[in-house]
C-alpha atoms as a PDB file:
ATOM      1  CA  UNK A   1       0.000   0.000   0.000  1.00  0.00           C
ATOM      2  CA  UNK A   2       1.282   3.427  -0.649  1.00  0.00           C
ATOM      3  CA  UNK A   3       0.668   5.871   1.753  1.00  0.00           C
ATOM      4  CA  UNK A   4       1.950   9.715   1.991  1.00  0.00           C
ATOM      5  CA  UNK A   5       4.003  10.669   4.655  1.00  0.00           C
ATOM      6  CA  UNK A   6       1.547  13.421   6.280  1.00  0.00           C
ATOM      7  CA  UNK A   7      -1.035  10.745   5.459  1.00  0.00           C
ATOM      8  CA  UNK A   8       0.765   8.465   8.589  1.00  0.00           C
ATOM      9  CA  UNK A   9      -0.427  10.886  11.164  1.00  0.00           C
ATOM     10  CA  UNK A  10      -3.730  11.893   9.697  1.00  0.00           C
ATOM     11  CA  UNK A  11      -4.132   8.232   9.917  1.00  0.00           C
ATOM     12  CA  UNK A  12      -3.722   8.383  13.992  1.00  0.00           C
ATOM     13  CA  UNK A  13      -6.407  10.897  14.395  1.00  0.00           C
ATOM     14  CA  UNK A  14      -9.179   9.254  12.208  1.00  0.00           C
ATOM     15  CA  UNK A  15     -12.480   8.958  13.887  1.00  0.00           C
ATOM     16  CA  UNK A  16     -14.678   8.293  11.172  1.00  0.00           C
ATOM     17  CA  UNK A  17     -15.251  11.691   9.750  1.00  0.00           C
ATOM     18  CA  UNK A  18     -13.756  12.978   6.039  1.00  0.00           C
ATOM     19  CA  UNK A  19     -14.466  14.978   3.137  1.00  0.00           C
ATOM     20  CA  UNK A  20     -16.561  12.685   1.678  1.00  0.00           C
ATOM     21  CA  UNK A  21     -18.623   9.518   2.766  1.00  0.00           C
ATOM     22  CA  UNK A  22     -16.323   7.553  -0.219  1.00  0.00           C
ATOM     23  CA  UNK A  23     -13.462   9.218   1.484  1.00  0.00           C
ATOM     24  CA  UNK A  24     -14.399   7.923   5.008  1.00  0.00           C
ATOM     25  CA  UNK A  25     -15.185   4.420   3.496  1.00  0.00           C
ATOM     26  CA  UNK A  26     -11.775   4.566   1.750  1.00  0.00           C
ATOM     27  CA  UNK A  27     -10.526   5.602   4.764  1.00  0.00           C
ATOM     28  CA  UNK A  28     -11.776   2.575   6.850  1.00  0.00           C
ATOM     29  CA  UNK A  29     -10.635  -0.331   4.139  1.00  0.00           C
ATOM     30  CA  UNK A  30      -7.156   1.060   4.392  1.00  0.00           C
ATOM     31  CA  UNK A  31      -7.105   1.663   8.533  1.00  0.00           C
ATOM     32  CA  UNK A  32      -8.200  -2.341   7.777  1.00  0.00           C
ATOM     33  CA  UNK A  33      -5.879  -2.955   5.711  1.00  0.00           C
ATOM     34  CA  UNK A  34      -3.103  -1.642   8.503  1.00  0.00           C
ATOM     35  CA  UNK A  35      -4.290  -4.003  10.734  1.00  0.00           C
ATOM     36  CA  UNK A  36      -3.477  -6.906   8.906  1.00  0.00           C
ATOM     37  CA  UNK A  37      -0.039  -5.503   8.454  1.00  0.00           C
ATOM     38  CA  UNK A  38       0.384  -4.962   4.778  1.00  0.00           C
ATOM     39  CA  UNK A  39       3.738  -3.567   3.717  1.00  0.00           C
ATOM     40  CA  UNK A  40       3.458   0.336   3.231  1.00  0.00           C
ATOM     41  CA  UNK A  41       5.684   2.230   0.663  1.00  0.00           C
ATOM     42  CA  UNK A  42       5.722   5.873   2.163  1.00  0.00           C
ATOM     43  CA  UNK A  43       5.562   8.189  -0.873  1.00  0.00           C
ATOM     44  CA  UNK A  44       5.051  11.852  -1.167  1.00  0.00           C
ATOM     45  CA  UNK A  45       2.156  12.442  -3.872  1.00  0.00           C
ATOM     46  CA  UNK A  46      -1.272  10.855  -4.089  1.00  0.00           C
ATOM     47  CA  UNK A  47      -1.824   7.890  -2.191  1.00  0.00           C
ATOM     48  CA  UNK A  48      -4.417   5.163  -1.346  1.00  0.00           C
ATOM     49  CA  UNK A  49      -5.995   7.566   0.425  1.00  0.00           C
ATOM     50  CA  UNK A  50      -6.176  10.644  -1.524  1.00  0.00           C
ATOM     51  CA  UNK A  51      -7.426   8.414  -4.356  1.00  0.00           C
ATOM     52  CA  UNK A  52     -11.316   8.721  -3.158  1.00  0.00           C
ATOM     53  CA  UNK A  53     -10.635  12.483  -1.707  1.00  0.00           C
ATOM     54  CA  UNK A  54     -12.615  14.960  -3.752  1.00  0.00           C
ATOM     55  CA  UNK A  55     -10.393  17.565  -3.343  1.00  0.00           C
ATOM     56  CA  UNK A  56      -7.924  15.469  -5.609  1.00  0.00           C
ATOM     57  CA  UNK A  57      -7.137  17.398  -8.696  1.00  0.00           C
ATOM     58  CA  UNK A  58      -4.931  15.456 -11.847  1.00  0.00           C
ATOM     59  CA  UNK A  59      -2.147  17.634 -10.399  1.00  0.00           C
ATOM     60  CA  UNK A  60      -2.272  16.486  -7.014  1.00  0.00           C
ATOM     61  CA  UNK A  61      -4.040  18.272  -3.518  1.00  0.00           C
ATOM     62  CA  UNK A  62      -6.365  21.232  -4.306  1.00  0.00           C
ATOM     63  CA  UNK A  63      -8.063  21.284  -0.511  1.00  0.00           C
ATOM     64  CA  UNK A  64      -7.049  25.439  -0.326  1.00  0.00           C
ATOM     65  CA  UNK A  65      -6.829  25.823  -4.304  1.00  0.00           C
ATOM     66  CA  UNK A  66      -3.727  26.708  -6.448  1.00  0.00           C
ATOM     67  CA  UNK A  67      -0.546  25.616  -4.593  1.00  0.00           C
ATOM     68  CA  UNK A  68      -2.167  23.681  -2.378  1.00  0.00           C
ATOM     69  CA  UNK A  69      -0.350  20.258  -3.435  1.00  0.00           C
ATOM     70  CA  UNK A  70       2.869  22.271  -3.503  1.00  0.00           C
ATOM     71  CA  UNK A  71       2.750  22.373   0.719  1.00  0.00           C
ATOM     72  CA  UNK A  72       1.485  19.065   1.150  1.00  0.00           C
ATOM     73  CA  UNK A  73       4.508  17.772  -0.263  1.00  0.00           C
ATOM     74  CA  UNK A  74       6.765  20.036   2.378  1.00  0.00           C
ATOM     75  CA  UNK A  75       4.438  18.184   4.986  1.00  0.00           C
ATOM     76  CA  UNK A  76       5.565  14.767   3.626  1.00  0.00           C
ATOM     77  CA  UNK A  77       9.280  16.021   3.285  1.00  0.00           C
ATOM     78  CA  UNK A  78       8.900  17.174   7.004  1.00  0.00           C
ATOM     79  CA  UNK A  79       7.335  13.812   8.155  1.00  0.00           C
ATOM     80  CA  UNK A  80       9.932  11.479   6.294  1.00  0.00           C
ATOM     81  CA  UNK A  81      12.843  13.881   7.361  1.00  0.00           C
ATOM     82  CA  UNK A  82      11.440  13.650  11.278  1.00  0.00           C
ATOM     83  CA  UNK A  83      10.594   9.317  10.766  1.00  0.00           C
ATOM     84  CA  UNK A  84      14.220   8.741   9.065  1.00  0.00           C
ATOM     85  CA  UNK A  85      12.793   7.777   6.010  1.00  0.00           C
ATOM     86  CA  UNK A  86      12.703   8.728   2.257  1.00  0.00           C
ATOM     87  CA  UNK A  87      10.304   9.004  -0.024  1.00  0.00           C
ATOM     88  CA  UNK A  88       9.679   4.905  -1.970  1.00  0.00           C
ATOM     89  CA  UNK A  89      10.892   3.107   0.961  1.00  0.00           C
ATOM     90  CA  UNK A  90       8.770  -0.022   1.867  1.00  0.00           C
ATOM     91  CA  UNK A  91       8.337  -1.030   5.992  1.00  0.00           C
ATOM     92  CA  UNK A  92       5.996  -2.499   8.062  1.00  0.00           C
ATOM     93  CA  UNK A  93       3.064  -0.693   9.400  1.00  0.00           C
ATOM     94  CA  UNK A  94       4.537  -1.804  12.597  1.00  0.00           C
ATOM     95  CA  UNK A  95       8.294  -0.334  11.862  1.00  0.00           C
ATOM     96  CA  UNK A  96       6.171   3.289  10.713  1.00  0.00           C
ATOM     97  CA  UNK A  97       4.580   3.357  14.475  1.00  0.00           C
ATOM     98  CA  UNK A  98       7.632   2.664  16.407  1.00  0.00           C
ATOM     99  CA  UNK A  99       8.725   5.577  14.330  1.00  0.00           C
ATOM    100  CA  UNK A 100       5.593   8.032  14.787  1.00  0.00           C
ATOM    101  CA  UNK A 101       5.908   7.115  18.761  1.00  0.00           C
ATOM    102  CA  UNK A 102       9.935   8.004  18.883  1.00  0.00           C
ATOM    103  CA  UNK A 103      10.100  10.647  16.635  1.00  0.00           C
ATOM    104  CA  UNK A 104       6.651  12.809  16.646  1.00  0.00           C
ATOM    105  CA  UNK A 105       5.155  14.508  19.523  1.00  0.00           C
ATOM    106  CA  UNK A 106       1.786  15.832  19.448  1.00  0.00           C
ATOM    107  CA  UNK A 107       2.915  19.696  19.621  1.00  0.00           C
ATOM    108  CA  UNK A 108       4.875  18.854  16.754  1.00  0.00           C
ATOM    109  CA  UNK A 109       1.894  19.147  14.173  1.00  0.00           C
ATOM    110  CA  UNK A 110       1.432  22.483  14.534  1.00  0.00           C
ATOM    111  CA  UNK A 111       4.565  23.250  12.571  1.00  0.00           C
ATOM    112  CA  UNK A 112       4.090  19.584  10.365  1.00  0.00           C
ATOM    113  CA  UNK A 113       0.627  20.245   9.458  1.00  0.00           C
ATOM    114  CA  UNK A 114      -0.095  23.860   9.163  1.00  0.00           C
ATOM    115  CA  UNK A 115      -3.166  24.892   7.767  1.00  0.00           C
ATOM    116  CA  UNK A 116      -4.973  21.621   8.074  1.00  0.00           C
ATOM    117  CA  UNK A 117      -8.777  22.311   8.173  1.00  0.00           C
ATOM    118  CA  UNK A 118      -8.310  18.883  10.346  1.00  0.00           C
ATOM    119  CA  UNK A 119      -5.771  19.781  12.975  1.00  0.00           C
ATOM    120  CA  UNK A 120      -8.011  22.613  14.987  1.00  0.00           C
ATOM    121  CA  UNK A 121     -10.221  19.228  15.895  1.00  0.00           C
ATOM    122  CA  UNK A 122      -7.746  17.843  17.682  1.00  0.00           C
ATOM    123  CA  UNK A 123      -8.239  14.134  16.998  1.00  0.00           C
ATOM    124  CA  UNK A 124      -4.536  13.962  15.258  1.00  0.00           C
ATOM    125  CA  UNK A 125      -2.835  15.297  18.313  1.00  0.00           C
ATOM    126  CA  UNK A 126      -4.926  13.068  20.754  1.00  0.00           C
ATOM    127  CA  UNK A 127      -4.132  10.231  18.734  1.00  0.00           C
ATOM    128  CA  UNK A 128      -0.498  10.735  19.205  1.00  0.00           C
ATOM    129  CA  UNK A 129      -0.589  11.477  22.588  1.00  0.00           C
ATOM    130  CA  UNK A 130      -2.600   8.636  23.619  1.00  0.00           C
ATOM    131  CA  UNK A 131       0.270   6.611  21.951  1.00  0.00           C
ATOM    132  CA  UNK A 132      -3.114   5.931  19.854  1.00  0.00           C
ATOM    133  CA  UNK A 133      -1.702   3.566  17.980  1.00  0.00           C
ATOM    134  CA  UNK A 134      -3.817   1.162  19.174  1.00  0.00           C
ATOM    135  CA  UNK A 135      -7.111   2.647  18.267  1.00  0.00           C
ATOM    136  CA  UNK A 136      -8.922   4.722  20.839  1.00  0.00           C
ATOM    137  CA  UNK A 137     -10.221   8.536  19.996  1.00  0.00           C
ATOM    138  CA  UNK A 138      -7.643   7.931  16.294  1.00  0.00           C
ATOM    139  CA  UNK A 139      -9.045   4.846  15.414  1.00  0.00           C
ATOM    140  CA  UNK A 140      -5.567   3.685  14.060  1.00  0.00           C
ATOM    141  CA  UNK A 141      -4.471   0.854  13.094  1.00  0.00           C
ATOM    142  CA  UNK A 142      -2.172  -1.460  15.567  1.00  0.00           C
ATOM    143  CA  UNK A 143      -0.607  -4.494  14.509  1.00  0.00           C
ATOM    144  CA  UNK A 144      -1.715  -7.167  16.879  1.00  0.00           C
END
């Protein structure tokens, strides 16, 4: 599965809501998915989850318009830079959370994520500081 790097936190603080019901279904399969430990390839352009997002334009993010994709990118930079990892490597979903847990504290998104019409909710930043990989108010994915 490929997954964007920013995508790996948004991922922590899903509770069921999205832009669209196709994106929330989408959403589910892959938090699913996770929990049978597929292997994820950590990219930074669209994923398996911006793939049902109607804000997905043919050149890439267009959630704030023009430009938009252009500083979702420096979000993934940021997030493989902070994880240790570059953009087309392949790990275990397990490997990524060991990573999130070391290497990302909940404060942290406010300079990751930015403008995120998502982060004001909160659900990203109590999913990492619940250690929420396990479920709970993120609904991520743990492997068992």
């Amino acid at each position: 599965m490929k997954l964007r790097a920013h995508n790996l936190l948004c991922i922590q603080g899903f509770v069921g809501k999205g832009y669209s019901p196709a994106f929330v279904a989408n959403m589910r399969r892959i938090v699913e998915e996770l929990e049978e430990e597929v292997p994820v390839t950590v990219v930074e352009d669209p994923d398996s989850i911006c793939r049902a997002c109607p804000n997905l334009e043919p050149t890439g993010c267009a959630l704030h318009g023009d430009g938009t994709e252009r500083g979702i990118v420096a979000q993934d930079r940021e997030v493989l830079r902070r994880l240790g990892l570059v953009a087309g490597e392949t790990l275990s979903y397990a490997a990524i959370l060991e990573r999130i847990q070391t290497s990302i504290r909940p404060n942290d998104l406010d300079q990751i994520c930015g403008s995120c019409p998502w982060l004001a909710l909160g659900h990203c930043r109590e999913g990492l500081r619940s250690g929420n990989l396990e479920g709970g108010a993120g609904g991520a994915a743990r492997p068992r």
